[in-house]
C-alpha atoms as a PDB file:
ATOM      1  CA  UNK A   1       0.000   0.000   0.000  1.00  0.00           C
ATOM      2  CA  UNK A   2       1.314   3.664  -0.958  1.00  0.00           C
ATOM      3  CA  UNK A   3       1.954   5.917   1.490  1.00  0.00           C
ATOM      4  CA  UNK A   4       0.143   9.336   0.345  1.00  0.00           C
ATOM      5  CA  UNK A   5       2.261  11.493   2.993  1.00  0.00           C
ATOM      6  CA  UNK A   6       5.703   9.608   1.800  1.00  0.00           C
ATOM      7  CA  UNK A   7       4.874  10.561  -1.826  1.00  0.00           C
ATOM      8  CA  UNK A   8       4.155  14.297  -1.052  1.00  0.00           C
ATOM      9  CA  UNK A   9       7.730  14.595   0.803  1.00  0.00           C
ATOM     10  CA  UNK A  10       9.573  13.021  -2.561  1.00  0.00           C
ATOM     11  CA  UNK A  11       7.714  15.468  -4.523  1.00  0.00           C
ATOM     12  CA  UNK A  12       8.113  18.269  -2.330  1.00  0.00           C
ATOM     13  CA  UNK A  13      12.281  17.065  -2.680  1.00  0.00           C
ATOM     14  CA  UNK A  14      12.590  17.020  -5.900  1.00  0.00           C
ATOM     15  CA  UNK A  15      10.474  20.500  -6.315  1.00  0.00           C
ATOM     16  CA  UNK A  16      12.940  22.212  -4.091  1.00  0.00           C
ATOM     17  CA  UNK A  17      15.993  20.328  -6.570  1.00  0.00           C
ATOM     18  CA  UNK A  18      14.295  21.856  -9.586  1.00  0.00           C
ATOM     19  CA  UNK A  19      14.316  25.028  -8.181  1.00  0.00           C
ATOM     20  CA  UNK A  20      17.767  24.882  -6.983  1.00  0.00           C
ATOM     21  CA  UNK A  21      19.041  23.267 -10.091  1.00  0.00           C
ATOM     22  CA  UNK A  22      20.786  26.005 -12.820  1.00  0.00           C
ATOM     23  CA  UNK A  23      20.912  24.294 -16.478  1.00  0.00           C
ATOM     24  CA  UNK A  24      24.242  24.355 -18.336  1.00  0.00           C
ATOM     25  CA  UNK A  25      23.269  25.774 -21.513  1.00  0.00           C
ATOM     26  CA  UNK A  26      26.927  25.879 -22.738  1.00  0.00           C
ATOM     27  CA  UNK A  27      26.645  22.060 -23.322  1.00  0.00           C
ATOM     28  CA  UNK A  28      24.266  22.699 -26.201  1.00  0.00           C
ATOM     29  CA  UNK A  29      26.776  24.824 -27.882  1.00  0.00           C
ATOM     30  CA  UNK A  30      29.389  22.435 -27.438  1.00  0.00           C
ATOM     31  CA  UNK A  31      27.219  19.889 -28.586  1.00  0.00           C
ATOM     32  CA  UNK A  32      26.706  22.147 -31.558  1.00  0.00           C
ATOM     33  CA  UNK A  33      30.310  22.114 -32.046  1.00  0.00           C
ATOM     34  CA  UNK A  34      31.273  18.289 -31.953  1.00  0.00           C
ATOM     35  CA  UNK A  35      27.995  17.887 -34.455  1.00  0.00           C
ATOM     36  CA  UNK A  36      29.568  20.280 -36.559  1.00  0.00           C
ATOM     37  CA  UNK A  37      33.073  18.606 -36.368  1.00  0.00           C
ATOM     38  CA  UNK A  38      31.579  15.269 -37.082  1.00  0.00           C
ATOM     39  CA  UNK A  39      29.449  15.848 -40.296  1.00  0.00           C
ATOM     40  CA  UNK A  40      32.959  17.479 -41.473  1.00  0.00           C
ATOM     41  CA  UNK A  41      35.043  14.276 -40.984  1.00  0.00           C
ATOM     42  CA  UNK A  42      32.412  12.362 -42.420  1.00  0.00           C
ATOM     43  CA  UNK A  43      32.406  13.905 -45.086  1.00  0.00           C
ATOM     44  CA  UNK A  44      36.341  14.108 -45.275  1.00  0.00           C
ATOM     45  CA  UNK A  45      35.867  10.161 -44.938  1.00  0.00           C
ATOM     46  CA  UNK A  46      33.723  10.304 -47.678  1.00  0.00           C
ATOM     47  CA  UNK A  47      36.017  11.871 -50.185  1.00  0.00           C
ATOM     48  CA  UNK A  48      39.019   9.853 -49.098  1.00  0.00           C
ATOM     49  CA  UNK A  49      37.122   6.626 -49.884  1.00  0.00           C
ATOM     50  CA  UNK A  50      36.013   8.149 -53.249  1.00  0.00           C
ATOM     51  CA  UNK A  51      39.497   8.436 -53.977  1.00  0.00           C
ATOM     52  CA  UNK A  52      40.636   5.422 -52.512  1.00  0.00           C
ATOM     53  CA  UNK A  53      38.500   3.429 -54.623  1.00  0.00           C
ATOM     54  CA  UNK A  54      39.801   5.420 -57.815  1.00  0.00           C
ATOM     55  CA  UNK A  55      43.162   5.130 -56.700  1.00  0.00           C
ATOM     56  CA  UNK A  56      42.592   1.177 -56.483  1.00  0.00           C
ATOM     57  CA  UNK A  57      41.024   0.866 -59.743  1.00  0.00           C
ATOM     58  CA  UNK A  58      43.733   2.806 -61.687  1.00  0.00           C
ATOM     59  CA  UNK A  59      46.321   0.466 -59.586  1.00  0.00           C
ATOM     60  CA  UNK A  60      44.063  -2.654 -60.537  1.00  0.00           C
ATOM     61  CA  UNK A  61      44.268  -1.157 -64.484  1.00  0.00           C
ATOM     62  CA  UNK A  62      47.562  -0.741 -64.438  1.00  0.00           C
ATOM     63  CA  UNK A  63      48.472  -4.434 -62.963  1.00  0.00           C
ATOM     64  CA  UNK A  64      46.123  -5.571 -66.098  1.00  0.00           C
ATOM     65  CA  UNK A  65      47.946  -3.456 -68.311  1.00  0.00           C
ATOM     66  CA  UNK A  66      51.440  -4.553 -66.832  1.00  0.00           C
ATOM     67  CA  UNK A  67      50.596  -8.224 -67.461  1.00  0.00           C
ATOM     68  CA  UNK A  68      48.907  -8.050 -70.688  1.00  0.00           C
ATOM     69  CA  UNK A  69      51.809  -6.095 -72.390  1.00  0.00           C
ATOM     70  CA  UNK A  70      54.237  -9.137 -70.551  1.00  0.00           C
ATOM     71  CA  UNK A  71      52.438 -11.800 -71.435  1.00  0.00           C
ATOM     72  CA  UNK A  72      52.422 -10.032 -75.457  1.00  0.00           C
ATOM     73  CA  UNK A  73      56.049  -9.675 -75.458  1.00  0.00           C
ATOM     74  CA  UNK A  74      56.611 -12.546 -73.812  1.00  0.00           C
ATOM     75  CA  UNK A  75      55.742 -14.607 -76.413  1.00  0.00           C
ATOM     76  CA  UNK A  76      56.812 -12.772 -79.273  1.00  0.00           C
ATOM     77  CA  UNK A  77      60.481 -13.499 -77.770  1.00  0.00           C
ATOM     78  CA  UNK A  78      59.767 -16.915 -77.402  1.00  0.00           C
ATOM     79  CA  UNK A  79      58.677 -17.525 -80.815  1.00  0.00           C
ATOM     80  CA  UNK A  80      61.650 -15.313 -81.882  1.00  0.00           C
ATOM     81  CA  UNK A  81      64.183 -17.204 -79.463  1.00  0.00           C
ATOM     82  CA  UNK A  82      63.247 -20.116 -80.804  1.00  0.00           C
ATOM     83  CA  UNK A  83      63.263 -18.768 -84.820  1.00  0.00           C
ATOM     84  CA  UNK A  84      66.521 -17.320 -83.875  1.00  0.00           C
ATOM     85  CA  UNK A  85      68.440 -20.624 -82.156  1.00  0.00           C
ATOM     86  CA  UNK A  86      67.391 -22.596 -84.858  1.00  0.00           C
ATOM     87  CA  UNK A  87      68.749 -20.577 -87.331  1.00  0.00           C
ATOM     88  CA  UNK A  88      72.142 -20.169 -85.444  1.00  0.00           C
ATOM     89  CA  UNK A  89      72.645 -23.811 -84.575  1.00  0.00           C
ATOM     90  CA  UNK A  90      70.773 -25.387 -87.502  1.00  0.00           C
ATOM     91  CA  UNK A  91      68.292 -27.638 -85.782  1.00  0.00           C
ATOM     92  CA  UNK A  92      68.319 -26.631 -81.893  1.00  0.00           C
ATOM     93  CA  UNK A  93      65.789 -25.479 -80.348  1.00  0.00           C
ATOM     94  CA  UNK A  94      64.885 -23.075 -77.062  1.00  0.00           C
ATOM     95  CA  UNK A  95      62.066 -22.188 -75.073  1.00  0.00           C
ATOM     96  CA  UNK A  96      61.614 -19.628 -72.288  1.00  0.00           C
ATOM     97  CA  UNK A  97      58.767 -21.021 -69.503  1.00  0.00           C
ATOM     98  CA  UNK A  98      56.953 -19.076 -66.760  1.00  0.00           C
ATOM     99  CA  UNK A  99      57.792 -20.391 -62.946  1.00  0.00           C
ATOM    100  CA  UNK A 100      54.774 -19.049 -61.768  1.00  0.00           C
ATOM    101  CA  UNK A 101      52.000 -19.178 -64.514  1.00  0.00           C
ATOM    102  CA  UNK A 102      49.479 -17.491 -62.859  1.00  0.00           C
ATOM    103  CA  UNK A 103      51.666 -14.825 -61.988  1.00  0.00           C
ATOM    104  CA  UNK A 104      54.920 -14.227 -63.530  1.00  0.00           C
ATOM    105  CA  UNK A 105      56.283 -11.678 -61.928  1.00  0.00           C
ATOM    106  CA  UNK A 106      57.064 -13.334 -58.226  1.00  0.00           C
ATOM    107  CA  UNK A 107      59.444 -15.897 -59.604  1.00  0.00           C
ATOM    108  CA  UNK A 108      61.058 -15.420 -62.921  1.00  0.00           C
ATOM    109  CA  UNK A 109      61.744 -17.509 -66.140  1.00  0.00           C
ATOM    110  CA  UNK A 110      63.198 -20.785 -67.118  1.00  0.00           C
ATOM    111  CA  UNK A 111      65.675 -20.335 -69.711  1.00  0.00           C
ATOM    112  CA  UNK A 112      65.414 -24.198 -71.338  1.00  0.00           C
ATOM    113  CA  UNK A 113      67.951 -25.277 -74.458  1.00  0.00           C
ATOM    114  CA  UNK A 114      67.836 -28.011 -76.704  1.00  0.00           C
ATOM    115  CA  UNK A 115      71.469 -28.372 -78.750  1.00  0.00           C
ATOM    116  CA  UNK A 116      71.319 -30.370 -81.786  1.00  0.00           C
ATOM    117  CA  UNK A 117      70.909 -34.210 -81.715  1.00  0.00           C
ATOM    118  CA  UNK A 118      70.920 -33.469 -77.263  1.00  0.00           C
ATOM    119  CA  UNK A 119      68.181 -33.398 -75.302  1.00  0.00           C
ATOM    120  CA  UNK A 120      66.638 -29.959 -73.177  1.00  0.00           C
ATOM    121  CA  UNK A 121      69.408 -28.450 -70.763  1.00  0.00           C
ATOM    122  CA  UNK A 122      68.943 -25.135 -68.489  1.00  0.00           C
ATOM    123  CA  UNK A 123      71.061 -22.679 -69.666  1.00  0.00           C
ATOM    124  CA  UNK A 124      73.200 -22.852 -66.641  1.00  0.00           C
ATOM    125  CA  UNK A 125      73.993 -26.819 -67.556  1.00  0.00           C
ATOM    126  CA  UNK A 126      75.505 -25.762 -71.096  1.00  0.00           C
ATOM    127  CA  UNK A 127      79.157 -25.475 -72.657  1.00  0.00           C
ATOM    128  CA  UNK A 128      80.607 -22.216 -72.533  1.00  0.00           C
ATOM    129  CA  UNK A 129      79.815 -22.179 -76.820  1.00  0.00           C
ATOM    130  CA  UNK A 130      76.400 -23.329 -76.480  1.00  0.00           C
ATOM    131  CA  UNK A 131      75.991 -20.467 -73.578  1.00  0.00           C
ATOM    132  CA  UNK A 132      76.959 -18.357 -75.977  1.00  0.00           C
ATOM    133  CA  UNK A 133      74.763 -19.319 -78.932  1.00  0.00           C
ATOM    134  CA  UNK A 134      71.627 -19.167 -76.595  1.00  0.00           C
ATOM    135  CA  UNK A 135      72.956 -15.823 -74.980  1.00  0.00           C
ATOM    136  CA  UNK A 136      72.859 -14.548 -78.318  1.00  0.00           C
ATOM    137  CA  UNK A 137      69.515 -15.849 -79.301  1.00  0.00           C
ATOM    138  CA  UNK A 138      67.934 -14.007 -77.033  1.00  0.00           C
ATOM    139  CA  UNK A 139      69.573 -11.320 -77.438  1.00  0.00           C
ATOM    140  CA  UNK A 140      69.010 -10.960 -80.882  1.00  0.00           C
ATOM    141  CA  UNK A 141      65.162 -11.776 -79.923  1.00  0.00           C
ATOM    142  CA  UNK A 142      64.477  -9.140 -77.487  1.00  0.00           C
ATOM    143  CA  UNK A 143      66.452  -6.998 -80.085  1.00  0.00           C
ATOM    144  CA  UNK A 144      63.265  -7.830 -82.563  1.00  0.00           C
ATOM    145  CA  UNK A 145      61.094  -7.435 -79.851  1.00  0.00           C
ATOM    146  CA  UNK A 146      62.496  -3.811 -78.982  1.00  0.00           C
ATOM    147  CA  UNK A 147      66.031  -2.506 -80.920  1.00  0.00           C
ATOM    148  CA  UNK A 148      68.408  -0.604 -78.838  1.00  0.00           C
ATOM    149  CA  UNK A 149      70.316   1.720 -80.891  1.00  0.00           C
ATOM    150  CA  UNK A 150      73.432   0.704 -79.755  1.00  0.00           C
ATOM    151  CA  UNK A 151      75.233  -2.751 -78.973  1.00  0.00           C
ATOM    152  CA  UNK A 152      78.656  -3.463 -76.759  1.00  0.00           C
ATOM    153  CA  UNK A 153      80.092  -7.137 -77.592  1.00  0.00           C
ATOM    154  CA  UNK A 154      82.988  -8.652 -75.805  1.00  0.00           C
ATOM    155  CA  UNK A 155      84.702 -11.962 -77.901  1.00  0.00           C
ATOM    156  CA  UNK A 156      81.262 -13.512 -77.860  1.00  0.00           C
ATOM    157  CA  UNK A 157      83.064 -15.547 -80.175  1.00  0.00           C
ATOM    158  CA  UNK A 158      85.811 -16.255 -78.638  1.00  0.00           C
ATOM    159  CA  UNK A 159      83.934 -19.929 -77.166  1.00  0.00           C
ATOM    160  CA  UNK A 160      82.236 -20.504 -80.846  1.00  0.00           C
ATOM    161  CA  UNK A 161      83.593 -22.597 -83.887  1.00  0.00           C
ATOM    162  CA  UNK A 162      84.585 -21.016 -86.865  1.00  0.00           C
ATOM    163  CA  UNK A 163      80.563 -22.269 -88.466  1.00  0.00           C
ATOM    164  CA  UNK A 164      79.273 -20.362 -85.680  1.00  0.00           C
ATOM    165  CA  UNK A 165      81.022 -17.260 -85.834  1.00  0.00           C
ATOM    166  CA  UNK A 166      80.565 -17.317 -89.278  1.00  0.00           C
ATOM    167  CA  UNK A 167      76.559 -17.380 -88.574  1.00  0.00           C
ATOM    168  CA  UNK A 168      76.822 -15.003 -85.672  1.00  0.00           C
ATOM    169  CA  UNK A 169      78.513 -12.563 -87.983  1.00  0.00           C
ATOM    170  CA  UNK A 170      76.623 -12.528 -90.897  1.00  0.00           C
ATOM    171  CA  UNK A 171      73.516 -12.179 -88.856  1.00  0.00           C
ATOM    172  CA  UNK A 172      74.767  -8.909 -87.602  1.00  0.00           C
ATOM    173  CA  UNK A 173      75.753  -7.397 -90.588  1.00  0.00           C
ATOM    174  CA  UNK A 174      72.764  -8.668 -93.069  1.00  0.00           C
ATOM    175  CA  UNK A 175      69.938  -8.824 -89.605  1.00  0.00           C
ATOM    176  CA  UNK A 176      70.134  -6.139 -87.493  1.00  0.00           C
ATOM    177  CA  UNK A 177      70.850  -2.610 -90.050  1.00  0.00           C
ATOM    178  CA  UNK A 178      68.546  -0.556 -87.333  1.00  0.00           C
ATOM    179  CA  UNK A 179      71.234  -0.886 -84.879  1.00  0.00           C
ATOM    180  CA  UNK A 180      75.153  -0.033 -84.538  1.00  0.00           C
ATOM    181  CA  UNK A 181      77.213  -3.240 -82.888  1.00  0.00           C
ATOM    182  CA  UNK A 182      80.931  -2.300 -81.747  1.00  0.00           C
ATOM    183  CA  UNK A 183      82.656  -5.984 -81.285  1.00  0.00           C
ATOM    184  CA  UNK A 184      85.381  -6.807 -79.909  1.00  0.00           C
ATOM    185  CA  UNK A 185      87.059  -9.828 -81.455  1.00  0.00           C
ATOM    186  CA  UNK A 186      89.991 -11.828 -82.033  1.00  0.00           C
ATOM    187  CA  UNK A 187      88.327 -13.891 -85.206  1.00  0.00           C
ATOM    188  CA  UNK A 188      89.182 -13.220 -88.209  1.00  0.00           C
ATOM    189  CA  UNK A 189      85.638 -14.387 -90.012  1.00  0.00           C
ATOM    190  CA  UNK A 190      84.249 -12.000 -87.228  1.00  0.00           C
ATOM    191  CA  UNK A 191      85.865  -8.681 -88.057  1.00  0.00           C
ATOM    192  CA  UNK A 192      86.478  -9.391 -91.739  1.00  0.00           C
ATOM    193  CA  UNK A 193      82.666  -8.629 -92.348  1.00  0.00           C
ATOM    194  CA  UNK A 194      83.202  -5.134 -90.523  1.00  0.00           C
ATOM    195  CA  UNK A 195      82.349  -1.914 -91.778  1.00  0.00           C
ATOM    196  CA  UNK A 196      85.274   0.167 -89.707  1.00  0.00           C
ATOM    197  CA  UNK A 197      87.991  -1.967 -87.983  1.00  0.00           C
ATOM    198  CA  UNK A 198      90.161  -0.288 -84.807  1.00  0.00           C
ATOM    199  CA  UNK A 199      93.413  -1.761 -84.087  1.00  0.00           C
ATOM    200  CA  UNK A 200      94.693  -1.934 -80.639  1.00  0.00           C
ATOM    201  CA  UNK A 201      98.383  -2.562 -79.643  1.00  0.00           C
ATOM    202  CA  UNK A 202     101.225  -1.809 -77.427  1.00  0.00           C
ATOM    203  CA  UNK A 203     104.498  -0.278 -77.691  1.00  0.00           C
ATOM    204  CA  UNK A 204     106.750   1.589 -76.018  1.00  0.00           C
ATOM    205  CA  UNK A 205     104.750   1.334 -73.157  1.00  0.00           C
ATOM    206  CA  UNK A 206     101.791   3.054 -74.675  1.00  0.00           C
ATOM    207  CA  UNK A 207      98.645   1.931 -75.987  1.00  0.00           C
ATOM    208  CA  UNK A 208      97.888   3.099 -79.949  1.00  0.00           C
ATOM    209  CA  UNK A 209      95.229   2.185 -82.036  1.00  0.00           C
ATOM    210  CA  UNK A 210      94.830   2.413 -85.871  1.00  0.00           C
ATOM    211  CA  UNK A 211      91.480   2.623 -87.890  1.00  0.00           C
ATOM    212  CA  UNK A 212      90.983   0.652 -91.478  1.00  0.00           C
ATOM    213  CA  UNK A 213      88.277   1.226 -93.433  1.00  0.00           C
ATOM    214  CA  UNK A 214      88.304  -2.379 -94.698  1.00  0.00           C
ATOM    215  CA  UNK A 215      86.183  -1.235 -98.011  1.00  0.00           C
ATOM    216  CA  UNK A 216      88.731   0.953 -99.105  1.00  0.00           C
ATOM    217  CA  UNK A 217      91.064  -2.143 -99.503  1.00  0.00           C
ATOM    218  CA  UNK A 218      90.494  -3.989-103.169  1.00  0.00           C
ATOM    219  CA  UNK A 219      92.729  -6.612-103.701  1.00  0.00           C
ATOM    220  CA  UNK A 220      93.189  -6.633-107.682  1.00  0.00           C
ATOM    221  CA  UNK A 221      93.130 -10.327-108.580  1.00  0.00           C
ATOM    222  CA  UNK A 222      94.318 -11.383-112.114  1.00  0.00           C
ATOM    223  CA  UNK A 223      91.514 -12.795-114.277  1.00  0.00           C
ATOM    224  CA  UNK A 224      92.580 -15.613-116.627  1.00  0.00           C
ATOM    225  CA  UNK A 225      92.240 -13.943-119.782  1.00  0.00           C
ATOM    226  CA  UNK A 226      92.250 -16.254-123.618  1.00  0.00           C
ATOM    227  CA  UNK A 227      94.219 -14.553-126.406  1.00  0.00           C
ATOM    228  CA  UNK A 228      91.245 -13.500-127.938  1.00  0.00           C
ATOM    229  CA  UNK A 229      89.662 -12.214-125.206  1.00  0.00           C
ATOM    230  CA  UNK A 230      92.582 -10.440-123.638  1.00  0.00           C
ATOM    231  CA  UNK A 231      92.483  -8.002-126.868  1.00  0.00           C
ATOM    232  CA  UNK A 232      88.779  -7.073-126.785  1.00  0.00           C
ATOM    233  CA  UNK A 233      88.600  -6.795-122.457  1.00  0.00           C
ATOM    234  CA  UNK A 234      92.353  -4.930-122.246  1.00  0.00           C
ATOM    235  CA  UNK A 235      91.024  -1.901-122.640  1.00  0.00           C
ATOM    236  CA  UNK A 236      87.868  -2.054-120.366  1.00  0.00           C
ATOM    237  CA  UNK A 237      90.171  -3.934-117.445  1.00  0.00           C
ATOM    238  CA  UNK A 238      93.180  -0.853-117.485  1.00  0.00           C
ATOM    239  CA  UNK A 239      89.801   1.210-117.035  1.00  0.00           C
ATOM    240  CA  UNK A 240      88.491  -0.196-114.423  1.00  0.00           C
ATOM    241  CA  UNK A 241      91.657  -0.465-112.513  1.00  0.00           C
ATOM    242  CA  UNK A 242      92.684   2.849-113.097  1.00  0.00           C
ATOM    243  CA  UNK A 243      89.227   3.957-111.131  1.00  0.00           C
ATOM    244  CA  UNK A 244      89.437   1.709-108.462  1.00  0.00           C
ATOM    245  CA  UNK A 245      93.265   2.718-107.685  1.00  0.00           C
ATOM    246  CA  UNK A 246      91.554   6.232-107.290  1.00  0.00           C
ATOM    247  CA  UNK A 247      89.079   4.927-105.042  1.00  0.00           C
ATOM    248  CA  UNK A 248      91.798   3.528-103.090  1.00  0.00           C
ATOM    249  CA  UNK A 249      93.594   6.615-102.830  1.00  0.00           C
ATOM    250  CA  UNK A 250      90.945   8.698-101.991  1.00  0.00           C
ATOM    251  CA  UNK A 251      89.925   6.816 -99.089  1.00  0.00           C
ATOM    252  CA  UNK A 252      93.287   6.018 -97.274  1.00  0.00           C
ATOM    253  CA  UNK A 253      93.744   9.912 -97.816  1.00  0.00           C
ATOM    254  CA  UNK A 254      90.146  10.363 -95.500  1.00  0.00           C
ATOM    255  CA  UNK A 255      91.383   7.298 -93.373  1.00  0.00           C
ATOM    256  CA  UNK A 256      94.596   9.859 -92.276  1.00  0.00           C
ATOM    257  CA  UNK A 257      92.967  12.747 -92.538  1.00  0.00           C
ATOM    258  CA  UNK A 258      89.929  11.809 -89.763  1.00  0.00           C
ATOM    259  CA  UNK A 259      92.055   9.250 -87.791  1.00  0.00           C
ATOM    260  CA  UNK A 260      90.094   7.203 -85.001  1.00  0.00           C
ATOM    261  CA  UNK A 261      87.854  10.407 -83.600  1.00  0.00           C
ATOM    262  CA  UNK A 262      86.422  10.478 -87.173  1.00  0.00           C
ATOM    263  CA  UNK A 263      85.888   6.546 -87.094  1.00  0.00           C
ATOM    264  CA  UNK A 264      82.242   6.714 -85.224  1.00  0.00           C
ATOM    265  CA  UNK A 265      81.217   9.846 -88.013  1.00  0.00           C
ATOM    266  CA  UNK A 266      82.138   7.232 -90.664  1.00  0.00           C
ATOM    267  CA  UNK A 267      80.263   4.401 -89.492  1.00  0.00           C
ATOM    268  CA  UNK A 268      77.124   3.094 -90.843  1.00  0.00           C
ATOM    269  CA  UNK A 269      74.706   2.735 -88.188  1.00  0.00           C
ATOM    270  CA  UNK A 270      73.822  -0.450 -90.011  1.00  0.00           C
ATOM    271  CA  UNK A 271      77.314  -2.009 -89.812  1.00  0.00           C
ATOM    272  CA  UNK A 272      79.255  -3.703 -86.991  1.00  0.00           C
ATOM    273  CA  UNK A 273      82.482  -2.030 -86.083  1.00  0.00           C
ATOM    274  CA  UNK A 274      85.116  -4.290 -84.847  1.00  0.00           C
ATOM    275  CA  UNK A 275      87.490  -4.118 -82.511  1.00  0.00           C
END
């Protein structure tokens, strides 16, 4: 049962608190404030996560991008690696294989060889020649794939037969005219198809070097010549020898003249220069 007289005292107490009691009217300003403060850094967060998202889908594009354009030249090197050992070794073959498929960037390539009449190596398992031959496959592949202008080669044949170099050089001169090689090499069937040869040696202490333009050499060689024919082709051969013994002279005179700082001016950019 309520009691009526204990219910008049509580309201008669919290009366007297009421009237006693001073509201803080400084909290709705504050309250005001923080409102204020929040709708700004939700929005903020809204903008960052706008460009978050664009920022992940031009990353995500660009990942695309980066694999497609791999994946394209990837296998227009193979195909050309493989083209190109062939041709150098007559019969071999190589192949360049993904480690990771699904995505080749996190662990490389597999550089596989097959040598004539031998069955598939990795590179690293190979003779120092046949290192060579498929070092220069691919090189001459990614060359196809993208030319540099300009090519440094150290006795790459130094470890080849004289077949091989043979190949190697005539690739470079007939294969490759968008590019300049500079070769160093010890091999005759290598250097003999330059189009500027530098000479290094030592003497006195001192290193010189000599430049030959090796088309400004002719070697005249004596054509076997009937009675009857020597009469009617005398003439035309003392012309014809006359004008190449001017050629001759006019070059060596340009070969002293220009020296070895004239040799790169001179050079085709479609011819290897030996060294």
């Amino acid at each position: 049962m309520i009691d009526k007289h204990e219910l008049e005292q509580q309201i008669q107490q919290l009366e007297v608190q009421l009237s006693s009691a001073k509201p803080n009217l400084s909290v709705l300003e504050e309250y005001k404030k923080r409102e204020e403060e929040y709708l700004a850094r939700a929005k903020d967060l809204e903008e960052i996560t706008v460009r978050r998202e664009e920022a992940k889908k031009a990353y995500d594009e660009l990942r695309k991008r980066r694999l497609d354009e791999f994946m394209a030249g990837f296998q227009i090197i193979s195909q050309r690696l493989k083209e190109m050992y062939q041709m150098i070794t007559l019969g071999g073959n190589a192949e360049l294989e993904l480690v990771d498929s699904l995505d080749p960037f996190s662990e490389g390539i597999i550089f596989s060889v097959m040598p004539p009449k031998k069955s598939w190596k990795n590179i690293s398992n190979l003779s120092g020649g046949e290192k060579t031959l498929s070092s220069l496959a691919l090189v001459f592949a990614l060359h196809h794939y993208k030319p540099t202008p300009l090519y440094v080669m150290d006795e790459i044949d130094a470890a080849l037969d004289f077949r091989n170099v043979s190949i190697v050089a005539n690739y470079i001169k007939e294969r490759t005219k968008n590019a300049q090689f500079v070769i160093i090499s010890l091999r005759n069937n290598m250097f003999e198809l330059a189009d500027r040869l530098v000479g290094i040696y030592k003497t006195n202490n001192k290193t010189k070097s000599i430049s030959i333009n090796p088309s400004a050499i002719t070697v005249l060689r004596p054509i076997p010549m009937t009675p009857s024919s020597s009469q009617m082709y005398g003439q035309r051969q003392g012309e014809g020898a006359a004008r190449r013994m001017s050629t001759m002279s006019r070059h060596t005179s340009d070969l002293s003249a220009g020296g070895p700082s004239k040799l790169r001016h001179l050079g085709s950019a479609s011819e290897p220069i030996a060294l």
